[in-house]
N, C-alpha and C. Protein backbone atom coordinates (compact mmCIF):
# COMPACT_ATOMS: atom_id res chain seq x y z
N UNK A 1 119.75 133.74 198.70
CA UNK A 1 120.62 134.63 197.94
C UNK A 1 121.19 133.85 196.75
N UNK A 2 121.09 134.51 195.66
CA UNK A 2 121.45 133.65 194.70
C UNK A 2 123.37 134.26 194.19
N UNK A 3 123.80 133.17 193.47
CA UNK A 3 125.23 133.22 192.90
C UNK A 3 125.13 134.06 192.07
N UNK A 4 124.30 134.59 191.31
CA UNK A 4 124.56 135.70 190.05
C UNK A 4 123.98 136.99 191.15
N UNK A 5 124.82 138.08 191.02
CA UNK A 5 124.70 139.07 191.63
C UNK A 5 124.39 139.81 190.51
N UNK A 6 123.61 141.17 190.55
CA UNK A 6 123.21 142.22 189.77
C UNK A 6 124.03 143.05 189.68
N UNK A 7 124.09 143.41 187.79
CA UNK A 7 124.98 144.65 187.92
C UNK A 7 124.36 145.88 188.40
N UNK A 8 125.61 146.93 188.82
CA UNK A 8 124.96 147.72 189.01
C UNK A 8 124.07 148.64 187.64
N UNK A 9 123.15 149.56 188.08
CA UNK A 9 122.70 150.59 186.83
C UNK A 9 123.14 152.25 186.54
N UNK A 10 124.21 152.07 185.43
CA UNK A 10 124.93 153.52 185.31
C UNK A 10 124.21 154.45 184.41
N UNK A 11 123.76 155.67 184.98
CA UNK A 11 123.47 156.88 184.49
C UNK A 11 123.94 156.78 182.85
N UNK A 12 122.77 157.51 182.45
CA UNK A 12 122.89 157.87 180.76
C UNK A 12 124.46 158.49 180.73
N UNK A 13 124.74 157.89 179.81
CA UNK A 13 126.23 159.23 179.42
C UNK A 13 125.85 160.45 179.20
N UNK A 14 124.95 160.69 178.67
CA UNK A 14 124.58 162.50 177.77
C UNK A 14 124.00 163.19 179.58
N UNK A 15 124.01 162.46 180.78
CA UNK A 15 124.16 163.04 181.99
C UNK A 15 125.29 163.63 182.80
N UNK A 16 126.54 163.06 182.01
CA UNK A 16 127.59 163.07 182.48
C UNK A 16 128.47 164.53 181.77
N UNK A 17 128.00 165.18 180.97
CA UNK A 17 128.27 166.48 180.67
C UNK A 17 129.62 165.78 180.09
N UNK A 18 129.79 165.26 178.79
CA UNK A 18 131.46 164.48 178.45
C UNK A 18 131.36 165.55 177.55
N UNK A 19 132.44 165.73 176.99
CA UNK A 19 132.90 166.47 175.52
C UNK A 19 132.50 165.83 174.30
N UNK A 20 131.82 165.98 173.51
CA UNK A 20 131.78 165.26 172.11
C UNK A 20 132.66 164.63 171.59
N UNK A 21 132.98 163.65 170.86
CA UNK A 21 133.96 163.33 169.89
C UNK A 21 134.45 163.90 169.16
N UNK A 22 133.50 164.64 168.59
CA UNK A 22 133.76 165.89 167.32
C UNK A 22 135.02 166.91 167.75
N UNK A 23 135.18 167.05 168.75
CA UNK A 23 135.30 167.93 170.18
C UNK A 23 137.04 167.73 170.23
N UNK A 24 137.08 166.77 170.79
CA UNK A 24 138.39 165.77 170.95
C UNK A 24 138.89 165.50 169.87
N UNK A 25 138.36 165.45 168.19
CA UNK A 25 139.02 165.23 167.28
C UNK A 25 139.38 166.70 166.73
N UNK A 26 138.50 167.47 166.82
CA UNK A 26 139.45 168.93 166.91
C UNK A 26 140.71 169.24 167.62
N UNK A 27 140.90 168.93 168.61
CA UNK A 27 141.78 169.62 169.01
C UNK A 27 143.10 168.54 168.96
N UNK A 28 143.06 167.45 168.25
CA UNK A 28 143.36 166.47 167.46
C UNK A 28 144.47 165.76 168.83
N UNK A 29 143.68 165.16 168.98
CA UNK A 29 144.25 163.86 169.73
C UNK A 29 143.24 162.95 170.42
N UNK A 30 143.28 161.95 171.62
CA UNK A 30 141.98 161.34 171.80
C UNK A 30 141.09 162.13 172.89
N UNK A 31 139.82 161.06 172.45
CA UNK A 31 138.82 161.64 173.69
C UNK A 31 139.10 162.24 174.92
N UNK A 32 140.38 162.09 175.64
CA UNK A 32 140.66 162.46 176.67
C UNK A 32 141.80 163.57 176.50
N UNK A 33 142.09 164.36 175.45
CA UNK A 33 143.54 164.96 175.50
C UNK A 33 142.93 166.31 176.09
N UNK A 34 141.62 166.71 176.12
CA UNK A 34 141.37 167.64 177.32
C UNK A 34 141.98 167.98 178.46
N UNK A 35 141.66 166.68 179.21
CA UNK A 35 141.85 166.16 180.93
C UNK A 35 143.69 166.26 180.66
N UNK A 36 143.90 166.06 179.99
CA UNK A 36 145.64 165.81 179.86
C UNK A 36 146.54 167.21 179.76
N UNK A 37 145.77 168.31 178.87
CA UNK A 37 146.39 169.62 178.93
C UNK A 37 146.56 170.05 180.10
N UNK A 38 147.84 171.06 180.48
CA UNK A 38 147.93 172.06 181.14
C UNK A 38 147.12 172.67 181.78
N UNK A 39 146.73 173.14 183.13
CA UNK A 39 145.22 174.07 183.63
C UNK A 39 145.54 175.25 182.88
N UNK A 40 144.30 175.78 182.86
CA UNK A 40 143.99 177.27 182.30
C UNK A 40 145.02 177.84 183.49
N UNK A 41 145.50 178.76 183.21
CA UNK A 41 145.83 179.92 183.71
C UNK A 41 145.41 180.84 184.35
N UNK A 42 145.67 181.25 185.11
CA UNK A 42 144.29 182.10 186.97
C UNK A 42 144.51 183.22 186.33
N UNK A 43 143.32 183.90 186.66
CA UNK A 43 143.06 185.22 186.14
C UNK A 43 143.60 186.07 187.05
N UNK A 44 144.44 186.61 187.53
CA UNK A 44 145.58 187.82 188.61
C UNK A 44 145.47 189.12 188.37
N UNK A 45 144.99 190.05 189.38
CA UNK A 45 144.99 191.53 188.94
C UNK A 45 146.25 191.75 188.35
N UNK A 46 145.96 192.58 187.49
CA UNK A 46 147.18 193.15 187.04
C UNK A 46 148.11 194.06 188.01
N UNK A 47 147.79 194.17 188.95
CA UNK A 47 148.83 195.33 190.03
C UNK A 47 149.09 194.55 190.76
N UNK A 48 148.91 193.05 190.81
CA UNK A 48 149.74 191.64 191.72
C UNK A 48 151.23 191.72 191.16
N UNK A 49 151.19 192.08 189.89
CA UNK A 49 152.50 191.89 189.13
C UNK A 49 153.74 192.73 189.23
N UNK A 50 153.25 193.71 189.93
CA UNK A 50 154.11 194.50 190.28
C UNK A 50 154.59 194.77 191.23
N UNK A 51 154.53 193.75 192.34
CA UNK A 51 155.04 193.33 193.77
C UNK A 51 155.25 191.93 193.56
N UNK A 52 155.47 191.43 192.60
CA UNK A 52 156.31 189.96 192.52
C UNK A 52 156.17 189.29 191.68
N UNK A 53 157.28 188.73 191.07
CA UNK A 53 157.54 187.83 189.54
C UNK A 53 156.76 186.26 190.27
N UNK A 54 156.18 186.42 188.82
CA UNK A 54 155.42 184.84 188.84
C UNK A 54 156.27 184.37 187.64
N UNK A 55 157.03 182.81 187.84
CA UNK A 55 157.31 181.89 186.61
C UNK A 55 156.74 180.48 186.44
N UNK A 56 155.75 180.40 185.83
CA UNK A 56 154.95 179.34 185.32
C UNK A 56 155.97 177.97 184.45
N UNK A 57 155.60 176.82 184.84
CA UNK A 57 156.42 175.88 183.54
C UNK A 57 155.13 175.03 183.51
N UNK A 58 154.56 174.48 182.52
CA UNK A 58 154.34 173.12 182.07
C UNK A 58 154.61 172.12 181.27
N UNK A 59 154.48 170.47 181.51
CA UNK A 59 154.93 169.51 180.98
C UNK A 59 153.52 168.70 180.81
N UNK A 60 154.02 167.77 179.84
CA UNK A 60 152.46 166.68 179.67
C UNK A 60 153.30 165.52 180.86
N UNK A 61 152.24 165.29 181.02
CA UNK A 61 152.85 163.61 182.06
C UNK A 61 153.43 162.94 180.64
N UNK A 62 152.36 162.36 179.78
CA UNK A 62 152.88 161.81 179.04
C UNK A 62 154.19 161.54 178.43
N UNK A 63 155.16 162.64 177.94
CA UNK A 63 156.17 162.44 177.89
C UNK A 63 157.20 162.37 179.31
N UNK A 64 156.92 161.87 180.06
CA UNK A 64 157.60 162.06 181.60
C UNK A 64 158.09 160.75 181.19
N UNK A 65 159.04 160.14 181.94
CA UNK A 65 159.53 159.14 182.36
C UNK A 65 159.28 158.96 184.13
N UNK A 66 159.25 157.80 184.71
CA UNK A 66 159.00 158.19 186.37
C UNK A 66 160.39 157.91 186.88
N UNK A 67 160.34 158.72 188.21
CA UNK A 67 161.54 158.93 188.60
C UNK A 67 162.40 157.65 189.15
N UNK A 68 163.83 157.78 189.02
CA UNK A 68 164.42 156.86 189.18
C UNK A 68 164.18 156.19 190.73
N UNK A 69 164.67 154.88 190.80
CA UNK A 69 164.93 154.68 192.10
C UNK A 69 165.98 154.62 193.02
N UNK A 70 166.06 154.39 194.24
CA UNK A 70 167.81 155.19 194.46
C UNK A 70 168.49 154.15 194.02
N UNK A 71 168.40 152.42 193.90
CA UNK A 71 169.03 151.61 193.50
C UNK A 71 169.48 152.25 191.67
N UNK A 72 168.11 152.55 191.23
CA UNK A 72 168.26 153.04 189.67
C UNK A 72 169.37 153.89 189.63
N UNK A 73 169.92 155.19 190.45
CA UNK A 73 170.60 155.80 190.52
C UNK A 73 171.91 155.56 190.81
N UNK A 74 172.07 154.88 191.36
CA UNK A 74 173.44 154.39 191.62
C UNK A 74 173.83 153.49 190.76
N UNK A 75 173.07 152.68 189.95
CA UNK A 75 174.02 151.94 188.69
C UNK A 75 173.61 152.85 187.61
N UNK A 76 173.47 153.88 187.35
CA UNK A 76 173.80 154.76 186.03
C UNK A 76 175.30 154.92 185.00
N UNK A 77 175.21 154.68 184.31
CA UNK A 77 176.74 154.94 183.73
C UNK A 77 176.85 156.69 183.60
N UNK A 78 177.90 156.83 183.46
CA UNK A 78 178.64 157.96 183.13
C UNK A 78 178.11 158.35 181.67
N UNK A 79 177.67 157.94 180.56
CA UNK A 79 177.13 158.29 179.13
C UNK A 79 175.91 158.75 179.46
N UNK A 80 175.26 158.52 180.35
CA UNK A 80 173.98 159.13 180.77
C UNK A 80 173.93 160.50 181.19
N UNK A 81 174.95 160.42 181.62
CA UNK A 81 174.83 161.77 182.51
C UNK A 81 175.80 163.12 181.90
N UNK A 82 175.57 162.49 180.89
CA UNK A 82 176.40 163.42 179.69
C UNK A 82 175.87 164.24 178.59
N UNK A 83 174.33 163.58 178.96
CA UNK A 83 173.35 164.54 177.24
C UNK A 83 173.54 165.42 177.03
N UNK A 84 173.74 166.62 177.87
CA UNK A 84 173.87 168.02 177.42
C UNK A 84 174.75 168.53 178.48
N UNK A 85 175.61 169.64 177.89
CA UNK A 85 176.81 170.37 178.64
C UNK A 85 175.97 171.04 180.33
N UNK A 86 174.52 171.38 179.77
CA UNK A 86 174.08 172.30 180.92
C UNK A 86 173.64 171.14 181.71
N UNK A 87 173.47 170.01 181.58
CA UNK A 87 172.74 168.99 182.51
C UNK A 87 172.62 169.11 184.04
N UNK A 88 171.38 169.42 184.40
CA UNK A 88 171.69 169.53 185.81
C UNK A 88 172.45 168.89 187.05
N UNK A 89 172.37 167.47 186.71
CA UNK A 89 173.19 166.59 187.48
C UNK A 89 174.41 166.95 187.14
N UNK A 90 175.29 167.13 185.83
CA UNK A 90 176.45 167.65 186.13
C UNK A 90 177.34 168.64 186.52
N UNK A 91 176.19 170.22 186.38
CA UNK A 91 176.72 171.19 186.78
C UNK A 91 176.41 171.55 188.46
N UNK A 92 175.15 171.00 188.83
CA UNK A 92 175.12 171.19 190.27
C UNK A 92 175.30 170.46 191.39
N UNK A 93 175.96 169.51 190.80
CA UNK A 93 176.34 168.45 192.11
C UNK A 93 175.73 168.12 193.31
N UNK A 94 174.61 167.83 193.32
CA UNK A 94 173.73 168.43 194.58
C UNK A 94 173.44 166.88 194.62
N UNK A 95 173.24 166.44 196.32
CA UNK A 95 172.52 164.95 196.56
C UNK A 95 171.46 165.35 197.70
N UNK A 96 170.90 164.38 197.72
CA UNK A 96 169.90 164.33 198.80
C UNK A 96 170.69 163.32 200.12
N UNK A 97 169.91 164.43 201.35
CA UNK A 97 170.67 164.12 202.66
C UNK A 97 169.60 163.61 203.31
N UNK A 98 169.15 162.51 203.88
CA UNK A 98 168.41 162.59 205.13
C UNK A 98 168.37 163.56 206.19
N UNK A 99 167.11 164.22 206.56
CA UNK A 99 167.08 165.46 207.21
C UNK A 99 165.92 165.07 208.38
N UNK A 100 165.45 165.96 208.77
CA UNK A 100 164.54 166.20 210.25
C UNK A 100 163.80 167.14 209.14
N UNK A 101 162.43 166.85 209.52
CA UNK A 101 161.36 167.08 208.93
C UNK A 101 161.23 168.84 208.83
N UNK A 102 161.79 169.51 210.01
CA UNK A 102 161.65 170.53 210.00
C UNK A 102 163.03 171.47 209.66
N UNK A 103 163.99 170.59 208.98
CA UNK A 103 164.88 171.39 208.26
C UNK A 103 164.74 170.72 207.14
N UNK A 104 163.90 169.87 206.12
CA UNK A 104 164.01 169.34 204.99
C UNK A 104 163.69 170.51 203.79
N UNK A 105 164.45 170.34 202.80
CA UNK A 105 164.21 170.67 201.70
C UNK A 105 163.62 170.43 200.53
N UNK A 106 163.53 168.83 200.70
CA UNK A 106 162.76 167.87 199.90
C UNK A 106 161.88 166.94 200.59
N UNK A 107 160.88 166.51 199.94
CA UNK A 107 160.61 165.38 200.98
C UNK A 107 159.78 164.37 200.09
N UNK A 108 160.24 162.88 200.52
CA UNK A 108 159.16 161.85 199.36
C UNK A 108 158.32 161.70 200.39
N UNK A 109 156.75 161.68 199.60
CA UNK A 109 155.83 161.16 200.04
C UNK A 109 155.18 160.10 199.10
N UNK A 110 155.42 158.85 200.30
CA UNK A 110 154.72 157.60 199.98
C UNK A 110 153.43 157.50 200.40
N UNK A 111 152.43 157.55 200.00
CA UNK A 111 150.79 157.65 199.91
C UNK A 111 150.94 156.16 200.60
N UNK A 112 149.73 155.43 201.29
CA UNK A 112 149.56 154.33 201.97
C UNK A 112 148.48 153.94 200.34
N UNK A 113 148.34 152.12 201.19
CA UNK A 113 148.05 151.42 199.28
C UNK A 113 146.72 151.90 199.20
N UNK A 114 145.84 152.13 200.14
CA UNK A 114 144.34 152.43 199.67
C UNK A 114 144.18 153.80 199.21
N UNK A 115 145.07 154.92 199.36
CA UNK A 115 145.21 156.16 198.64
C UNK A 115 144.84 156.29 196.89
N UNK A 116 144.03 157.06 196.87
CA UNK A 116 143.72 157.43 195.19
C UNK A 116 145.03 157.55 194.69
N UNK A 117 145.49 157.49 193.68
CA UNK A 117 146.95 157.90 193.01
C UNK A 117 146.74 158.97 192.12
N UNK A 118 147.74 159.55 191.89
CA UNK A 118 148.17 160.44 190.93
C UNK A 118 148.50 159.53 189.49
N UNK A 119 147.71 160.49 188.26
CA UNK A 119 147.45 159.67 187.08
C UNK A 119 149.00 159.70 186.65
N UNK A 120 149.18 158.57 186.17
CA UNK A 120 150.89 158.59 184.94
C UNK A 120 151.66 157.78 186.26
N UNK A 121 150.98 157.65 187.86
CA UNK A 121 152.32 156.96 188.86
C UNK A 121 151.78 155.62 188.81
N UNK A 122 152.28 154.64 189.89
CA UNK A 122 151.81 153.57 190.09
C UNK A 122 151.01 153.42 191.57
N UNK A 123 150.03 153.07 192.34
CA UNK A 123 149.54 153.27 193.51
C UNK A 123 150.68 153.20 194.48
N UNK A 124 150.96 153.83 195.57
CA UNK A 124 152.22 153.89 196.31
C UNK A 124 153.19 154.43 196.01
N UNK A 125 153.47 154.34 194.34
CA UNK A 125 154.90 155.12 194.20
C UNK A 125 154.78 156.74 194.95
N UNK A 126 156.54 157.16 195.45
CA UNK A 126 156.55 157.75 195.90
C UNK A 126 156.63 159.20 195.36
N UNK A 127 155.96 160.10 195.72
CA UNK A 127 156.16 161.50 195.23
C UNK A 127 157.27 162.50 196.02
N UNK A 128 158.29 163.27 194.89
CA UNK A 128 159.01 164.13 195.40
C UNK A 128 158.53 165.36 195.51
N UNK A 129 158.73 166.26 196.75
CA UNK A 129 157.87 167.34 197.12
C UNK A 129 159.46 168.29 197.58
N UNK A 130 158.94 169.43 196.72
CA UNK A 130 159.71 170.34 196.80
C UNK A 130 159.04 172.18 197.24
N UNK A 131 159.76 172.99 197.20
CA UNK A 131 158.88 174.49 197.37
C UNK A 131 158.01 174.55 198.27
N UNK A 132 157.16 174.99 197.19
CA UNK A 132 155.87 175.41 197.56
C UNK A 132 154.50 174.47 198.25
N UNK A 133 155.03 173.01 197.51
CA UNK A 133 154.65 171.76 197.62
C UNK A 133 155.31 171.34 199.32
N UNK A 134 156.01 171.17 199.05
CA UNK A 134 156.95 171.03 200.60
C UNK A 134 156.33 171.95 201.69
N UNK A 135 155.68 173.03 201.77
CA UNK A 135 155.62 174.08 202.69
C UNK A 135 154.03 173.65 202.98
N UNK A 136 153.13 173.23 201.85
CA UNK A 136 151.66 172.84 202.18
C UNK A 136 151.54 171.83 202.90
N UNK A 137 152.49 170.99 203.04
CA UNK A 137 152.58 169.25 203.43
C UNK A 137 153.07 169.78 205.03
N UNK A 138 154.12 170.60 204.90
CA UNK A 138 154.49 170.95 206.51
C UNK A 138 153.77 172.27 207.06
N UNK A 139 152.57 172.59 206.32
CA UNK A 139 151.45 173.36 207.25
C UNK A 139 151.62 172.87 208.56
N UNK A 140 151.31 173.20 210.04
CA UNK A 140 151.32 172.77 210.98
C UNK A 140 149.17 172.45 210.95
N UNK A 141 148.79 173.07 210.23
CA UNK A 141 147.38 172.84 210.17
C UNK A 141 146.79 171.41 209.49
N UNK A 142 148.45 171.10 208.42
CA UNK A 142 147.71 169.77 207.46
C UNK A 142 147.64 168.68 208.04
N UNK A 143 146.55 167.91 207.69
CA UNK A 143 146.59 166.84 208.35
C UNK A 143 147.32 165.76 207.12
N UNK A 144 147.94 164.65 207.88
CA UNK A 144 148.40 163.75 206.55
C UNK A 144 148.05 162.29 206.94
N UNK A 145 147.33 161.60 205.74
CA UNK A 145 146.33 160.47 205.85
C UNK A 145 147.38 159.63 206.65
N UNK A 146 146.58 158.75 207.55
CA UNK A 146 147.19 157.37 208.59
C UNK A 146 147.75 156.84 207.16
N UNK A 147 149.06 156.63 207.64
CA UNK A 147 149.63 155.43 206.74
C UNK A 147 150.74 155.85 205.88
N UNK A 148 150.32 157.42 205.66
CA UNK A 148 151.07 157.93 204.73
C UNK A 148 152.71 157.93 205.47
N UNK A 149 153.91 158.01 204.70
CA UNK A 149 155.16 157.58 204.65
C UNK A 149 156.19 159.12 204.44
N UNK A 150 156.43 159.32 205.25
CA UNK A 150 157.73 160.81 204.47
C UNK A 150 158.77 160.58 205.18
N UNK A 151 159.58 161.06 203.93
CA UNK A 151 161.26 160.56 203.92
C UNK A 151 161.28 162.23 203.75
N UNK A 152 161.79 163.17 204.66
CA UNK A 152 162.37 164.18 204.59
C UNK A 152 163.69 164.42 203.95
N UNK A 153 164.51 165.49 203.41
CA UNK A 153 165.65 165.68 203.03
C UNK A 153 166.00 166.67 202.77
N UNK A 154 167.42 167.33 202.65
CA UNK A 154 168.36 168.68 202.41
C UNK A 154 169.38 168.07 201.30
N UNK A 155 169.26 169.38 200.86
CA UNK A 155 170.39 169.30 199.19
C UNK A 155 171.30 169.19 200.02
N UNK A 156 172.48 168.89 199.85
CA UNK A 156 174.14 168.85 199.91
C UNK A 156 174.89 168.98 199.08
N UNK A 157 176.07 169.81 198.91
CA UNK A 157 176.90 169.33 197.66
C UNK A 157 177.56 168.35 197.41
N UNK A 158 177.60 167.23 196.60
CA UNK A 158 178.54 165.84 196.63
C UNK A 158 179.82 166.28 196.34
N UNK A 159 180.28 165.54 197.10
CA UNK A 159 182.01 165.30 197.01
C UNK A 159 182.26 165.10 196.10
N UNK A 160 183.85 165.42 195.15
CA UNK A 160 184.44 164.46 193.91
C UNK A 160 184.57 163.03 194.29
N UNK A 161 185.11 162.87 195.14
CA UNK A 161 185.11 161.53 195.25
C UNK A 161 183.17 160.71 194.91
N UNK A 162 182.46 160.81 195.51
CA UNK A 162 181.49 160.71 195.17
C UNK A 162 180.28 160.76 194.10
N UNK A 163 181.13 161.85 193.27
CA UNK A 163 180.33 162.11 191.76
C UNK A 163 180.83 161.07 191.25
N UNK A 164 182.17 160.61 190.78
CA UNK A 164 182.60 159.74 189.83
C UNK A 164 181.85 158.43 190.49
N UNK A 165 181.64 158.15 191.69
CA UNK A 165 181.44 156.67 192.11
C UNK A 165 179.84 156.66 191.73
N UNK A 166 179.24 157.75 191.67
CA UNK A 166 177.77 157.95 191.85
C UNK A 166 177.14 157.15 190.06
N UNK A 167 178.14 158.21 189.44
CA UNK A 167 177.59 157.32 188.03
C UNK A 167 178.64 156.51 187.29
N UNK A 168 179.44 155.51 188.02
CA UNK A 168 180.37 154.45 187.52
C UNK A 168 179.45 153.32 187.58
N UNK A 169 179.52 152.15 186.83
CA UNK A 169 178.49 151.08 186.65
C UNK A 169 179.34 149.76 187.72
């Protein structure tokens, strides 16, 4: 067996069905700002709509910041938490409680390290799961990979005493 190992041999690109360049500079950003948009939008009979409101939001990862950590959270100053009058942290006072899996409202899931990641996180970082998200994870049918990590939780309202200490430095 020799010390120089062989690379492997990768398929033509023009096999790989990519988008043109031409393609990607239309819709003016890079080769990849495809993969980065928003999904199309599901095609729904129109008489779905009239037995229940659907509200759609999207964001680019890109402009995301990733979420704090609870150490991050607790040394926040008070100027932070001031950007705007409607700010959610200041009008709803709400914290996260450690809960029992089957009364949680929230729940982080920490993926184990050999897990694929979600693009824009870091491998392991943890994901917050809420709704609809929350209800697929506690299918009694889902299975969830060996290794994987959940921190269940319930909103609470914080105390005064506790808001001021929450974002004092």
């Amino acid at each position: 067996m020799s010390s120089h190992s062989e690379r492997p041999t990768l398929p033509p690109l023009h096999t790989l069905n990519l988008l043109p360049a031409s393609y990607a500079k239309r819709l003016g950003g890079s080769p990849y700002a495809s993969y980065e948009r928003p999904c199309q939008r599901l095609n729904v009979p129109q008489h779905s709509w009239s037995r229940r409101r659907v509200s759609t939001s999207t964001s680019s990862t890109t402009s995301r910041s990733p979420s704090p950590t609870p150490s991050d959270a607790s040394s926040r100053t008070s100027a932070s938490s001031t950007s705007s009058p409607t700010s959610p942290l200041k009008s709803s006072k709400l914290t996260l409680v450690p809960s029992s899996f089957e009364d949680a409202e929230a729940i982080v899931v920490i993926p184990p390290p050999d897990a694929p990641h979600v693009p824009g996180t870091r491998p392991g970082q943890g994901l917050l799961l809420m709704g609809p998200a929350l209800e697929h994870v506690r299918h009694p049918q889902r299975r969830i990979a060996k290794g994987t990590r959940l921190h269940p939780y319930r909103f609470a309202r914080r105390r005064a005493s506790n808001a001021s200490s929450l974002f004092s430095a």
